[in-house]
C-alpha atoms as a PDB file:
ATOM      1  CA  UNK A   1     -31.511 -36.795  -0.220  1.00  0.00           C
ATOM      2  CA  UNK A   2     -28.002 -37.062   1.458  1.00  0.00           C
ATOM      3  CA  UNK A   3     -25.854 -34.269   0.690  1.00  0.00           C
ATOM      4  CA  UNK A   4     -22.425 -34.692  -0.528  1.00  0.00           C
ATOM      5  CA  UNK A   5     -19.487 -34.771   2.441  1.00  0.00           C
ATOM      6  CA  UNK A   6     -18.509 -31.178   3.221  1.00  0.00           C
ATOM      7  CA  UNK A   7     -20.984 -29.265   1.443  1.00  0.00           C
ATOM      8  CA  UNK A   8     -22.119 -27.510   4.224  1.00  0.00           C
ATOM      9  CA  UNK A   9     -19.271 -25.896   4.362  1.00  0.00           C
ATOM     10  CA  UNK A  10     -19.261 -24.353   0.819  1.00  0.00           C
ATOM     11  CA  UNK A  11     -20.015 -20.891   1.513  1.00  0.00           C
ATOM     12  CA  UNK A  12     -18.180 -20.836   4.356  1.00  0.00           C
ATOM     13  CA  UNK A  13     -15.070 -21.848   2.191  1.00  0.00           C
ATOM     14  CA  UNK A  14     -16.257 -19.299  -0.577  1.00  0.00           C
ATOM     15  CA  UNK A  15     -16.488 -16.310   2.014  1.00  0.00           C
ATOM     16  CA  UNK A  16     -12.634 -17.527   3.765  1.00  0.00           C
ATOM     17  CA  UNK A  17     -11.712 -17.861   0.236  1.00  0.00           C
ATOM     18  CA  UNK A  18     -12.208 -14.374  -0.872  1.00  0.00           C
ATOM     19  CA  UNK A  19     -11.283 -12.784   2.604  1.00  0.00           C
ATOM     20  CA  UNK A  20      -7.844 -14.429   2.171  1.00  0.00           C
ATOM     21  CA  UNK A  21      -7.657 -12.758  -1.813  1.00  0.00           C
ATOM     22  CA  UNK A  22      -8.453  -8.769   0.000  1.00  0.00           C
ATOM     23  CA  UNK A  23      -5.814  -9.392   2.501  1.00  0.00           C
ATOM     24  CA  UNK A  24      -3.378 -10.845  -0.633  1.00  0.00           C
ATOM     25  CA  UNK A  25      -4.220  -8.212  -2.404  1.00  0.00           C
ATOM     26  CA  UNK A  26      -3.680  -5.601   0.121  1.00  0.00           C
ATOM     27  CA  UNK A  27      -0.313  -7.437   1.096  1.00  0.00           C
ATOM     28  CA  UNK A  28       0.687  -7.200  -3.163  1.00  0.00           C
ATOM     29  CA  UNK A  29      -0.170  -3.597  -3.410  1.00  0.00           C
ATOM     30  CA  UNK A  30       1.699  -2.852  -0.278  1.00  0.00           C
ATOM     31  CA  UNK A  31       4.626  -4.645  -1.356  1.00  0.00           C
ATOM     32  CA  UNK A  32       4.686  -2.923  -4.916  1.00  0.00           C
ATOM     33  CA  UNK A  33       4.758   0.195  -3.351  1.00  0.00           C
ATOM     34  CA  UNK A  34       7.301  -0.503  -1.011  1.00  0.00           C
ATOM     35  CA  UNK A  35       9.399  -1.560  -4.360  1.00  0.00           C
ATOM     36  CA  UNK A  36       8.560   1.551  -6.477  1.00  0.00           C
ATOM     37  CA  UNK A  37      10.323   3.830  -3.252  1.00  0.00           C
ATOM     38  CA  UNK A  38      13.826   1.884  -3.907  1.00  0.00           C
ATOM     39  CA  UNK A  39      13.064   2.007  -7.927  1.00  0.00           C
ATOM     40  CA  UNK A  40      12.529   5.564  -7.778  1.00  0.00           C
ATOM     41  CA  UNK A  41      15.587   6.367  -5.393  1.00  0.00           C
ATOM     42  CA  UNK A  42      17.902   4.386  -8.162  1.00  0.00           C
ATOM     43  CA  UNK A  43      16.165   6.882 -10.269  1.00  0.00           C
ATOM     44  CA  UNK A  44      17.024   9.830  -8.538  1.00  0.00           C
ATOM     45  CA  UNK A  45      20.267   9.246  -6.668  1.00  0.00           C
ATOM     46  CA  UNK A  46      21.586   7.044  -9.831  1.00  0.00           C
ATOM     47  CA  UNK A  47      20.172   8.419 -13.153  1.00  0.00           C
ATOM     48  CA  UNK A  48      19.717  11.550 -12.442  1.00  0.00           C
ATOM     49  CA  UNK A  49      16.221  11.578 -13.024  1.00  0.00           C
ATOM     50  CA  UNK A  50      13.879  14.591 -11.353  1.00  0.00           C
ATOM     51  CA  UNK A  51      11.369  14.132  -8.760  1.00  0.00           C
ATOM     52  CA  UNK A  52       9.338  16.608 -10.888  1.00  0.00           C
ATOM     53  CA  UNK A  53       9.020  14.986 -14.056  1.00  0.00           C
ATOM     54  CA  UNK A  54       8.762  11.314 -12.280  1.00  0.00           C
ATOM     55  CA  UNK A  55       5.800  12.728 -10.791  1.00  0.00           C
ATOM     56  CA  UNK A  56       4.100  13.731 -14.029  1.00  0.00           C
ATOM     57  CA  UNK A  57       4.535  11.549 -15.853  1.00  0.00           C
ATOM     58  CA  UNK A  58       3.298   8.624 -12.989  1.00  0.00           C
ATOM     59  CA  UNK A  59       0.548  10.642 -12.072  1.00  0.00           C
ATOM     60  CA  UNK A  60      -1.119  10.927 -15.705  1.00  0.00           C
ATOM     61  CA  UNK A  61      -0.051   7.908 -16.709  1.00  0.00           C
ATOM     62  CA  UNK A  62      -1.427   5.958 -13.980  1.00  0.00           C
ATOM     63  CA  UNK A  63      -4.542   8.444 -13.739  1.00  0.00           C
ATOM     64  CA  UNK A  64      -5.332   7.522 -17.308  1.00  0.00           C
ATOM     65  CA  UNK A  65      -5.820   3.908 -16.981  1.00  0.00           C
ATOM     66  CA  UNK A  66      -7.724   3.762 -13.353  1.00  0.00           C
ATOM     67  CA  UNK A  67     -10.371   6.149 -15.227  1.00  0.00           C
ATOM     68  CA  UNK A  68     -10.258   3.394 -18.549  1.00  0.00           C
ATOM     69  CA  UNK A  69     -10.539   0.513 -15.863  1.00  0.00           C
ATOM     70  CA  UNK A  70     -14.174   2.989 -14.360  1.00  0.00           C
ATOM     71  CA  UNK A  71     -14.479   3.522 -17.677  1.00  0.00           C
ATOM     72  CA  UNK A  72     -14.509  -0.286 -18.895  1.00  0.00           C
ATOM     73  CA  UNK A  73     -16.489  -1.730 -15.921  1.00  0.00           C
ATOM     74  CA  UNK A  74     -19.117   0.888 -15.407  1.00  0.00           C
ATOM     75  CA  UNK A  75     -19.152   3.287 -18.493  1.00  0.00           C
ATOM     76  CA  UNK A  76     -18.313   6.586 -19.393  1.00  0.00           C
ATOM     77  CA  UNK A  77     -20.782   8.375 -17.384  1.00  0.00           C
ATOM     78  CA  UNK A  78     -19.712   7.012 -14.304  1.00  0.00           C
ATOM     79  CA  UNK A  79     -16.209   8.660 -15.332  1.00  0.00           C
ATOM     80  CA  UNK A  80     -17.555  12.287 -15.933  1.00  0.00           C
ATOM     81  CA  UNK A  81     -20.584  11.946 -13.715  1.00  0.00           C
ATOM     82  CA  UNK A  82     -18.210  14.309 -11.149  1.00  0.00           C
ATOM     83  CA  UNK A  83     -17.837  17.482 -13.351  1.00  0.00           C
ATOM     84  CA  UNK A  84     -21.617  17.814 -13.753  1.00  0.00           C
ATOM     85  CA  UNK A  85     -21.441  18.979 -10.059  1.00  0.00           C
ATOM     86  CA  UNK A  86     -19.765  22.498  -9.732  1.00  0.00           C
ATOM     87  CA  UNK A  87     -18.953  21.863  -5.928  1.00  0.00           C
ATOM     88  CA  UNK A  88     -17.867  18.444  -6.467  1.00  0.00           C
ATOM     89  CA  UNK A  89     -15.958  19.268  -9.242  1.00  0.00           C
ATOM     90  CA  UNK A  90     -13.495  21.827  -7.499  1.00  0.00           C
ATOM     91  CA  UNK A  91     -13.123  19.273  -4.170  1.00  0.00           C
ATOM     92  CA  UNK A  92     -12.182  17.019  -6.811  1.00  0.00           C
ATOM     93  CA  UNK A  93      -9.348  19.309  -7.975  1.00  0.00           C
ATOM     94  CA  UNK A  94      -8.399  20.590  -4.840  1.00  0.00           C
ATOM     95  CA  UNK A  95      -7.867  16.635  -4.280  1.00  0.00           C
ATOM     96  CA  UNK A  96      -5.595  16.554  -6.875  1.00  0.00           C
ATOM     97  CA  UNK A  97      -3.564  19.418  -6.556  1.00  0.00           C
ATOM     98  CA  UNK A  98      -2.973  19.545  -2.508  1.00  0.00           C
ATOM     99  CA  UNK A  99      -3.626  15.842  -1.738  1.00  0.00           C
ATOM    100  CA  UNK A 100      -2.422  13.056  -4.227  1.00  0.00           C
ATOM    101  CA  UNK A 101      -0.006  15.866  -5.805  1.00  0.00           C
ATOM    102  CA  UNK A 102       1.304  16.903  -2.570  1.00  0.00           C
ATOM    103  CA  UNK A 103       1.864  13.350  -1.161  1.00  0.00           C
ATOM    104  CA  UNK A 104       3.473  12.249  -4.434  1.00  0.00           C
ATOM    105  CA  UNK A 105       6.136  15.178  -4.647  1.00  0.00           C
ATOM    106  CA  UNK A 106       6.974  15.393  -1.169  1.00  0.00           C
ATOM    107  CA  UNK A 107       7.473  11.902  -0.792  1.00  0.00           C
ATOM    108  CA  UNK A 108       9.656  11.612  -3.911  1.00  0.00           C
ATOM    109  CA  UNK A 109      11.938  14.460  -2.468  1.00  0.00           C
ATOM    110  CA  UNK A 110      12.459  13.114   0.714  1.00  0.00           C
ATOM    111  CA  UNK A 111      13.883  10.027  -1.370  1.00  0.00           C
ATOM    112  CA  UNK A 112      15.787  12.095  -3.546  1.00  0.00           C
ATOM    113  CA  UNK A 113      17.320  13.844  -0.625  1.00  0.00           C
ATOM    114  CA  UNK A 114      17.380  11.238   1.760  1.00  0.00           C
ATOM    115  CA  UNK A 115      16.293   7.121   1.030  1.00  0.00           C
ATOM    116  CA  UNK A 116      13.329   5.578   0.360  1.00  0.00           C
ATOM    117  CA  UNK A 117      12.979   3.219   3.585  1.00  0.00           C
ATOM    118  CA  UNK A 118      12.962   6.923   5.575  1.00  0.00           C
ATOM    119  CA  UNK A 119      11.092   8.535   3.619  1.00  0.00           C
ATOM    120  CA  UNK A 120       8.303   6.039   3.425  1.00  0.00           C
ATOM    121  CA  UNK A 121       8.084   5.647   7.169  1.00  0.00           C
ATOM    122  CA  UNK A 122       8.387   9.673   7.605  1.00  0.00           C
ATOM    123  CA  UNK A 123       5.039   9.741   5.454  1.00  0.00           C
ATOM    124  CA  UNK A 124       3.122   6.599   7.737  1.00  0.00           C
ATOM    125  CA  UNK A 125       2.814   9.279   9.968  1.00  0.00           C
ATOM    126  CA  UNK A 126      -0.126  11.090   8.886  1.00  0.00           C
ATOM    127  CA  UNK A 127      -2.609   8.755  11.088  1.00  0.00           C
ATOM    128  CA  UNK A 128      -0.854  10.978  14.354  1.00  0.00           C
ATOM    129  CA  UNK A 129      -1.498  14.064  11.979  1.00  0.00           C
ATOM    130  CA  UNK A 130      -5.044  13.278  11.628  1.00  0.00           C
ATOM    131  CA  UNK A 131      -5.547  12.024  15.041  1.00  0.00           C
ATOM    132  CA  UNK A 132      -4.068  15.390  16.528  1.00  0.00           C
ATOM    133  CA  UNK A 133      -6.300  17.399  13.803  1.00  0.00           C
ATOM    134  CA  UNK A 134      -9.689  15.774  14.676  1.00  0.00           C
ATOM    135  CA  UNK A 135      -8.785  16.293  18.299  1.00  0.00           C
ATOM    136  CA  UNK A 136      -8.222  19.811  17.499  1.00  0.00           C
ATOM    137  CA  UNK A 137     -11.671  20.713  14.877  1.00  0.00           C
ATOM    138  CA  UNK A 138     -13.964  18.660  18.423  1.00  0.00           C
ATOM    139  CA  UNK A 139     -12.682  20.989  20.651  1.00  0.00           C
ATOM    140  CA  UNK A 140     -11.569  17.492  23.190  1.00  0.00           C
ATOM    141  CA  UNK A 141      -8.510  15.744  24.410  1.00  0.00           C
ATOM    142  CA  UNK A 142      -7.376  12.641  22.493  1.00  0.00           C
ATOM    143  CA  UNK A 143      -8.607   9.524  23.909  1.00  0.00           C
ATOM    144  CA  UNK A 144      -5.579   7.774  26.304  1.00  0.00           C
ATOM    145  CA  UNK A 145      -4.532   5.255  23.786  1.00  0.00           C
ATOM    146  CA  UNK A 146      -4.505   7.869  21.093  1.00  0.00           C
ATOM    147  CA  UNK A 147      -1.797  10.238  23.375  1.00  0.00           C
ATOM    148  CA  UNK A 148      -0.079   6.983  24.188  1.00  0.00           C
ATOM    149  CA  UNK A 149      -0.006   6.210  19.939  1.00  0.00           C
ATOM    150  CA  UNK A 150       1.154   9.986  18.935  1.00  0.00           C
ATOM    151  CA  UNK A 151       3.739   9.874  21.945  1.00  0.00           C
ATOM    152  CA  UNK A 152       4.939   6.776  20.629  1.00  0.00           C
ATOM    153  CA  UNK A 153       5.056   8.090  16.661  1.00  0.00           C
ATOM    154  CA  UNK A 154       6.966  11.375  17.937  1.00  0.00           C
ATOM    155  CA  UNK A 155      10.050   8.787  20.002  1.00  0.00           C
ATOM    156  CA  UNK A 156      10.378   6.399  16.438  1.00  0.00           C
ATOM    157  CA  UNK A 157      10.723   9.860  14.252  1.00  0.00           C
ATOM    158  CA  UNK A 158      12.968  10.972  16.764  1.00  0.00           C
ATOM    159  CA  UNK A 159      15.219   8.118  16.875  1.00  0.00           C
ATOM    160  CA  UNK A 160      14.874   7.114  13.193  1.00  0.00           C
ATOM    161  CA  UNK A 161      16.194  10.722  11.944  1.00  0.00           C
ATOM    162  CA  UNK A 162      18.590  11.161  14.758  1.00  0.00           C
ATOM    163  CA  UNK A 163      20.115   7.261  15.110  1.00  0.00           C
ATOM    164  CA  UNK A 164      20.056   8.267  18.645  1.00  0.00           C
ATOM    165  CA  UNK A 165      21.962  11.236  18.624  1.00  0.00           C
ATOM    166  CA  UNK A 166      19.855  13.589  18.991  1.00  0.00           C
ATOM    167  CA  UNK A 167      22.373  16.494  18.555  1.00  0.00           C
ATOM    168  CA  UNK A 168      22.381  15.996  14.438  1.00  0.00           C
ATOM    169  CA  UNK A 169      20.320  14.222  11.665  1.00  0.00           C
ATOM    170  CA  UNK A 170      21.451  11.186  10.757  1.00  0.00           C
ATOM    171  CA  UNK A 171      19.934  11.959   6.938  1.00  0.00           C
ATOM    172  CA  UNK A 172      19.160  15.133   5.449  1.00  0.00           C
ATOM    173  CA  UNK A 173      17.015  17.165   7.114  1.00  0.00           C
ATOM    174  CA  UNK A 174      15.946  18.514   3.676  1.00  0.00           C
ATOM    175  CA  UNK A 175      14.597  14.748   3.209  1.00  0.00           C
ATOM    176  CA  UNK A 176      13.219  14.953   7.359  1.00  0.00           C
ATOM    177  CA  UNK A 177      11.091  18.088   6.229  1.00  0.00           C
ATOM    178  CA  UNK A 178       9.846  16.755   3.128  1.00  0.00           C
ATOM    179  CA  UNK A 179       8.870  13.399   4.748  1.00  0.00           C
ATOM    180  CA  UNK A 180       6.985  15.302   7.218  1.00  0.00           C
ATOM    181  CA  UNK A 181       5.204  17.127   4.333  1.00  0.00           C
ATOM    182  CA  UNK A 182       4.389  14.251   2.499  1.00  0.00           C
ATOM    183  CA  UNK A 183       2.845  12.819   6.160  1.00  0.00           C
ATOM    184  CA  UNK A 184       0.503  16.274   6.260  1.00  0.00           C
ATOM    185  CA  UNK A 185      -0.593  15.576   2.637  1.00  0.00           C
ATOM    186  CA  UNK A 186      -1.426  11.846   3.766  1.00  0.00           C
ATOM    187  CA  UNK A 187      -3.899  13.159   6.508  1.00  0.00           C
ATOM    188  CA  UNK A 188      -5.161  15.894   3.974  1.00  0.00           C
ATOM    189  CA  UNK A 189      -6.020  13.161   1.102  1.00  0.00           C
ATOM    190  CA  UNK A 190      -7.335  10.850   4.024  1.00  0.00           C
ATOM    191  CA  UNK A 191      -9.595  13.195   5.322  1.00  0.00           C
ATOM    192  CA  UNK A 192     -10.732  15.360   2.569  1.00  0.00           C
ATOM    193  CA  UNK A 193     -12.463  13.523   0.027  1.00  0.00           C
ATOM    194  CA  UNK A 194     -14.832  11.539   2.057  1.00  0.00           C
ATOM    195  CA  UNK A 195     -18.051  13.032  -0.165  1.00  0.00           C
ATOM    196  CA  UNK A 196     -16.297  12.299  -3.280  1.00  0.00           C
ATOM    197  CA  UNK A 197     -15.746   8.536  -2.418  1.00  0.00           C
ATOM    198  CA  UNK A 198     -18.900   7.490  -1.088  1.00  0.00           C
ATOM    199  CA  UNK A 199     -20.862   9.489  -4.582  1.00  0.00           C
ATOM    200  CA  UNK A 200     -18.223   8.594  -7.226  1.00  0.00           C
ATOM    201  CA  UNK A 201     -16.362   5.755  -5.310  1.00  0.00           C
ATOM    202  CA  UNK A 202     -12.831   5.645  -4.710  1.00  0.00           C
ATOM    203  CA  UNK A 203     -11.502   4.095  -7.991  1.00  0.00           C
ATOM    204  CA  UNK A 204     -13.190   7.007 -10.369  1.00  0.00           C
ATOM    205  CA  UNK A 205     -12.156  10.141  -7.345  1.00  0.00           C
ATOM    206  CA  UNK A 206      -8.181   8.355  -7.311  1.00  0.00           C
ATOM    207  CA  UNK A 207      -7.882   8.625 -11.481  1.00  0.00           C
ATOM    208  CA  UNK A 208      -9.273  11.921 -11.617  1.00  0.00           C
ATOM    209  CA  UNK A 209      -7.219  13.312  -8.539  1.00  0.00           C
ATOM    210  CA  UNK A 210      -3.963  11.411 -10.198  1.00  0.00           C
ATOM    211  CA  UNK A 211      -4.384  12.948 -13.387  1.00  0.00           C
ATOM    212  CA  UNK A 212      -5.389  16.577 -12.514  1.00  0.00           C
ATOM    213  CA  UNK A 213      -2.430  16.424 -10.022  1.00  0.00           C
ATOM    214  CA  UNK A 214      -0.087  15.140 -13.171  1.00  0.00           C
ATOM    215  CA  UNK A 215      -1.451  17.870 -15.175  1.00  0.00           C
ATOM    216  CA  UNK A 216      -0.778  20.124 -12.731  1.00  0.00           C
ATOM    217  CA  UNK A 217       2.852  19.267 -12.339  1.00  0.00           C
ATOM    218  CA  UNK A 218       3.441  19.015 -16.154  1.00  0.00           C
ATOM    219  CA  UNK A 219       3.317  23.237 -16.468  1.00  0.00           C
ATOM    220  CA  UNK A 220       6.428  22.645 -14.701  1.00  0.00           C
ATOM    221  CA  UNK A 221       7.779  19.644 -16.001  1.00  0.00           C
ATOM    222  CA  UNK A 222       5.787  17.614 -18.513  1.00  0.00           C
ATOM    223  CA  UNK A 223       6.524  14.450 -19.195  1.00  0.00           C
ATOM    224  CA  UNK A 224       8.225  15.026 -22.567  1.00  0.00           C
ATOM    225  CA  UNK A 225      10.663  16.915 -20.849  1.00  0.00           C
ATOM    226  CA  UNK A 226      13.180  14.019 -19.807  1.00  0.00           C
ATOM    227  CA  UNK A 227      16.275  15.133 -18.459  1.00  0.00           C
ATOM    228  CA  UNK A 228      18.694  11.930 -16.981  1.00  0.00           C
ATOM    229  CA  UNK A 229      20.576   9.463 -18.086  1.00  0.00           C
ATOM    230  CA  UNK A 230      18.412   7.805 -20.745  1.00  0.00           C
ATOM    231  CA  UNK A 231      18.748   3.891 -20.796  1.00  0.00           C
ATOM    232  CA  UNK A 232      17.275   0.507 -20.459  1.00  0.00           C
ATOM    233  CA  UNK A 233      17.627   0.393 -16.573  1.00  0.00           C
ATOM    234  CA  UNK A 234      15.981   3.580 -16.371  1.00  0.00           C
ATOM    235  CA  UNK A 235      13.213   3.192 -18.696  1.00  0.00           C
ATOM    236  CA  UNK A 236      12.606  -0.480 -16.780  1.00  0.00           C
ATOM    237  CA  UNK A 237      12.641   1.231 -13.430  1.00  0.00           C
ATOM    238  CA  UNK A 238      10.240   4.059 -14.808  1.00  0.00           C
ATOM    239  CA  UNK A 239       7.470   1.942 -16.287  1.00  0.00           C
ATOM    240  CA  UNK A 240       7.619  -0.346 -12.783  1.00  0.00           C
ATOM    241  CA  UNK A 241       6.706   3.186 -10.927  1.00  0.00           C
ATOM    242  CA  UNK A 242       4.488   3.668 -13.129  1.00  0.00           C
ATOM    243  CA  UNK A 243       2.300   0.477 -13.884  1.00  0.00           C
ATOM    244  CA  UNK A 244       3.324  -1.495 -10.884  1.00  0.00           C
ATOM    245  CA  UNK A 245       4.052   1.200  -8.330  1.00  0.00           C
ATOM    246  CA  UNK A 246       1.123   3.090  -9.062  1.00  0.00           C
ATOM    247  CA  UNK A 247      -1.788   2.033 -11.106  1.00  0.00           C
ATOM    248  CA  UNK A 248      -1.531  -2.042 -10.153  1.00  0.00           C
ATOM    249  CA  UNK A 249      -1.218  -1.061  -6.293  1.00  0.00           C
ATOM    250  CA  UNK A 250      -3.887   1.391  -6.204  1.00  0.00           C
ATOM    251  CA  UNK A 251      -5.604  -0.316  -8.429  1.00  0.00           C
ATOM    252  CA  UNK A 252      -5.329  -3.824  -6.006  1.00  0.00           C
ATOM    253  CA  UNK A 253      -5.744  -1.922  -2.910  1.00  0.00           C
ATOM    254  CA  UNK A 254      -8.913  -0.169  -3.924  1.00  0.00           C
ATOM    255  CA  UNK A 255     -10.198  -4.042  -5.340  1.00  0.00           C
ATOM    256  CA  UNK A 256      -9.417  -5.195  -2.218  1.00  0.00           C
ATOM    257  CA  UNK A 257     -11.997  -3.321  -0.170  1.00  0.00           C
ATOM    258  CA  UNK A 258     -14.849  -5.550  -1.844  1.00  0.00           C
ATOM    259  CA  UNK A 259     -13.388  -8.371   0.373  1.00  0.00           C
ATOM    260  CA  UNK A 260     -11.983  -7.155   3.575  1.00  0.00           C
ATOM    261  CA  UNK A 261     -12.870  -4.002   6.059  1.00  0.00           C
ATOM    262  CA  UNK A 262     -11.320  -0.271   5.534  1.00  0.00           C
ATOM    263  CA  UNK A 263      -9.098  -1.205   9.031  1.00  0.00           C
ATOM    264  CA  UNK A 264      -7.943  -4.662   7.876  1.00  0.00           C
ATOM    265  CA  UNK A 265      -6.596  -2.523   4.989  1.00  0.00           C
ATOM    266  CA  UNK A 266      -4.747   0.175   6.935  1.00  0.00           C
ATOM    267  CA  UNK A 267      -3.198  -2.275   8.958  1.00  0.00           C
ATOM    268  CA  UNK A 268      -1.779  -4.670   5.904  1.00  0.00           C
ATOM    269  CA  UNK A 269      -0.737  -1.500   4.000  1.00  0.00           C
ATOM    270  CA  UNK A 270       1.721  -1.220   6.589  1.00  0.00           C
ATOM    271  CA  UNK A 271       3.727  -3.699   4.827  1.00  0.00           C
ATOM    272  CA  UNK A 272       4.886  -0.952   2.602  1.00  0.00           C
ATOM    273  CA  UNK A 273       7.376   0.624   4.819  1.00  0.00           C
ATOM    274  CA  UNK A 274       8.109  -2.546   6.229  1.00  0.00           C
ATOM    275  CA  UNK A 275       8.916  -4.086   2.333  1.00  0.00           C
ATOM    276  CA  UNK A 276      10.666  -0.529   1.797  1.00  0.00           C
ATOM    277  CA  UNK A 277      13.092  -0.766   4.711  1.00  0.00           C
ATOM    278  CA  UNK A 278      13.769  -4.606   3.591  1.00  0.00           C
ATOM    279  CA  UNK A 279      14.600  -3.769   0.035  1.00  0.00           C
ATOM    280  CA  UNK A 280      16.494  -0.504   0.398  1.00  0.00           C
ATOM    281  CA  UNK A 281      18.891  -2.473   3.279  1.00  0.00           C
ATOM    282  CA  UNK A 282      19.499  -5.388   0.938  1.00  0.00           C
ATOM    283  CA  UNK A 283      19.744  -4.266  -2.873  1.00  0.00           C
ATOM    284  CA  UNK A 284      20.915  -0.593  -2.166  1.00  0.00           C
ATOM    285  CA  UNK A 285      22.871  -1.074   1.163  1.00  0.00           C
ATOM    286  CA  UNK A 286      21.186   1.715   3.368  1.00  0.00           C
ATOM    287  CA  UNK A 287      22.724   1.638   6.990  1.00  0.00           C
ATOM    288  CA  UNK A 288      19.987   2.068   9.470  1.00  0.00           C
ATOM    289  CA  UNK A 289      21.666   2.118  12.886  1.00  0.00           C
ATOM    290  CA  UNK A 290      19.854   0.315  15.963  1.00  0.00           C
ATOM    291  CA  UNK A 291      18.132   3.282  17.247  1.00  0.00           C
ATOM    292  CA  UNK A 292      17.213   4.143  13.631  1.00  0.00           C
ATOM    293  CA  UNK A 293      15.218   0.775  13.203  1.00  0.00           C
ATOM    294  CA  UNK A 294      14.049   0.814  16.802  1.00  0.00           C
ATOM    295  CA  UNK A 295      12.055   4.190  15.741  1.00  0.00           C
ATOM    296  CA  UNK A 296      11.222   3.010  12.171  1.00  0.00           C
ATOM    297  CA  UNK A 297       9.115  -0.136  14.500  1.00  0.00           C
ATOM    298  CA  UNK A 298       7.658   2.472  16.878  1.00  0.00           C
ATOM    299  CA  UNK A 299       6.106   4.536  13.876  1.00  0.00           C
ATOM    300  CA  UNK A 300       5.006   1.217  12.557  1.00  0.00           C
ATOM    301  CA  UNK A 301       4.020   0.038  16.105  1.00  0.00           C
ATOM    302  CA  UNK A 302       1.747   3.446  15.946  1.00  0.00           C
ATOM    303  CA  UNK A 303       0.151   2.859  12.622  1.00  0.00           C
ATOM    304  CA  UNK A 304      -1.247  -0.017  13.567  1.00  0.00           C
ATOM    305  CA  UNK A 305      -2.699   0.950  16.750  1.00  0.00           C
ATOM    306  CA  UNK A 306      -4.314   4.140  14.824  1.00  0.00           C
ATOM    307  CA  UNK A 307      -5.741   1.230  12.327  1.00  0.00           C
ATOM    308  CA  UNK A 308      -6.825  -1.262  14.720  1.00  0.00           C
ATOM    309  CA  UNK A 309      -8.648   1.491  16.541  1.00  0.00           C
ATOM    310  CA  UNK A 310     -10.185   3.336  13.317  1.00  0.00           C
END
């Protein structure tokens, strides 16, 4: 029996098919978090709003509905199948508290204080953090390329905080420190919770860590607690953070891995400084000088080595 023209190449076309949806998917959630930076620095720098209670209330909201989405697909045990292991159950916290929290609050502060294209390159550098700690815990010298990639990272933070001159800041270095914080927290969530992923996979370990981190936050400023200039723009900009610039782009990214590898990942998430930078420049007019953006490319430059090599 003849087969019909170009059959043979039906799962071939099937596998390209859904290898080009990870890497769209990966690109979207990327993208949407590269958005939710500028929307939250228009919340900050325009309305008034607090770091603090942005952070609660995207945190628990967005924690909420990845653990409905577990919920939904694989059942309610799957969602509490975490707390019925003691040990588990306080990594999972500690998670929370000192990874996602940490990374959400310091990265929101360096935007309050500074911008979010800054900011959200100052926190792509956790891949030199964790490639200088896991030197450090096996007792060896990094490998060539991974001096030559941490070298580089150290020369783009440079120039992108100094413009060049390296005599001042060209932003606040209150927004310098707290991107650098937000970069530690990035290597501590990376490298952390590697036990609770591969038992309770990532999409079930995210929501819980998102929402014990929001209730965390909320003792000192729950979501109720508003305080900003209350309007439509605001509200708007605070339900894209939270449903598109949290919960759809984790939510995406951690999809995403059913189609494409871990490193293909790291290295297409790096379209969220890239899409920050863009967006900040064109709809909120921040000036990066030439040595500024020549810095911001060597951190991104870096990332992607770290990625490629991973």
């Amino acid at each position: 029996m003849n087969q019909p023209e170009g059959s043979l190449n039906l799962p071939f076309n099937r596998e390209r098919l859904q290898h080009l949806k990870g890497l769209a998917m990966v690109l979207l959630g990327a993208v949407l978090w590269g958005i939710s930076g500028t929307a939250a620095q228009v919340l900050f720098q325009r309305a008034g709003v607090r770091p603090d209670w942005l952070v609660a209330t995207r945190m628990s909201a967005a924690g909420i509905l990845l653990l409905l989405c577990v919920a939904f697909r694989s059942g309610p045990r799957s969602v509490l199948r975490v707390w019925t292991q003691r040990g588990d159950a306080l990594r999972l916290v500690l998670f929370g508290i000192v990874g996602l929290l940490g990374v959400q609050y310091a990265y929101f502060a360096s935007i309050r204080y500074g911008n979010a294209a800054t900011a959200t390159i100052l926190q792509y550098l956790g891949p030199v953090f964790i490639t200088v700690f896991l030197s450090l815990r096996q007792r060896r010298l990094p490998r060539a390329s991974q001096t030559a990639s941490v070298c580089l990272a150290l020369v783009g933070a440079a120039l992108l905080v100094t413009d060049g001159n390296f005599h001042r800041f060209s932003i606040s270095p209150m927004a310098v420190v707290w991107g650098l914080i937000s970069a530690i927290a990035v290597a501590f969530y990376s490298l952390y919770p590697q036990r609770l992923l591969e038992q309770y996979g990532p999409a079930a370990t995210v929501g819980w860590g998102m929402l014990i981190g929001g209730i965390g936050i909320s003792f000192v400023s729950p979501p109720w607690a508003f305080v900003g200039a209350g309007s439509i723009t605001t509200w708007g900009l605070t339900a894209f953070v939270v449903l598109f610039g949290t919960f759809v782009a984790f939510y995406v990214y951690i999809a995403s891995l059913r189609y494409i590898s871990p490193g293909e990942a790291s290295v297409l998430s790096c379209g969220e400084p890239l899409s920050a930078s863009i967006i900040a420049m064109v709809s909120l007019h921040v000036h990066m000088g030439f040595a500024a953006m020549i810095g911001a490319l060597c951190v991104l430059v870096t990332v992607t080595m770290v990625a490629v090599e991973k």
